[in-house]
Protein backbone atom coordinates (compact mmCIF):
# COMPACT_ATOMS: atom_id res chain seq x y z
CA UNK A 1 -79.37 21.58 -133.76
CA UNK A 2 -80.70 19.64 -137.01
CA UNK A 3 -79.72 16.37 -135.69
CA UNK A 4 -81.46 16.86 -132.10
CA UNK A 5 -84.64 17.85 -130.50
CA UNK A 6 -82.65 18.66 -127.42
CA UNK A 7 -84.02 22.21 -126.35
CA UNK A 8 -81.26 25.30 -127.69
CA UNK A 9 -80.90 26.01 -123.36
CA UNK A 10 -80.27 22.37 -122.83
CA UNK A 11 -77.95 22.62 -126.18
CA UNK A 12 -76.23 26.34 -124.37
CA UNK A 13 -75.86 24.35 -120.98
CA UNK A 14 -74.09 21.39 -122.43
CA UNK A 15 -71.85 23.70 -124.13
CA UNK A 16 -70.90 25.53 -121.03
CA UNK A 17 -72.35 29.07 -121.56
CA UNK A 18 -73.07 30.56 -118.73
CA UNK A 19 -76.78 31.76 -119.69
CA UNK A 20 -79.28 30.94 -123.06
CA UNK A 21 -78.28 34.84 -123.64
CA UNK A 22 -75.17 34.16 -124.09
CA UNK A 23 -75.72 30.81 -126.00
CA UNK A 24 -77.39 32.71 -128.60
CA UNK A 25 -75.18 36.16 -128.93
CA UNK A 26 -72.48 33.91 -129.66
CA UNK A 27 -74.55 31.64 -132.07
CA UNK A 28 -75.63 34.36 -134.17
CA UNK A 29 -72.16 36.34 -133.84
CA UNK A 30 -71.20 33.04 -135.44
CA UNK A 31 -73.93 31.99 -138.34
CA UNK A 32 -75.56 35.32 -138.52
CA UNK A 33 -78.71 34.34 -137.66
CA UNK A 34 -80.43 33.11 -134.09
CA UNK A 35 -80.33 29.85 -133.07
CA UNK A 36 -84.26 29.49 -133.22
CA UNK A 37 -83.98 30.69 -136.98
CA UNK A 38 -81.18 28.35 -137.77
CA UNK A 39 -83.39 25.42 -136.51
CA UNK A 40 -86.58 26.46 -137.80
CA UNK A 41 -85.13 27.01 -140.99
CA UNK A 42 -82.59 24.06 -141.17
CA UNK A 43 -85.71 22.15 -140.87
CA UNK A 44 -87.49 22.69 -144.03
């Protein structure tokens, strides 16, 4: 997500999850944080 402006649904689909939901429970299960807050902050 820091080296694309690819949307995080468009970044959930092409990783096969079945909904943005479930895109992001596993993202922050993962990093501890949400994928818009990983972004936003990876960013600065």
């Amino acid at each position: 997500m820091r080296e694309t402006d690819k949307s995080i649904s468009t970044i959930g689909e092409e990783l096969h999850f079945s909904s943005i939901h479930t895109f992001s429970i596993f993202f922050k299960h993962c990093t501890g944080i949400s994928p818009m807050k990983y972004r936003k902050h990876s960013r600065l």
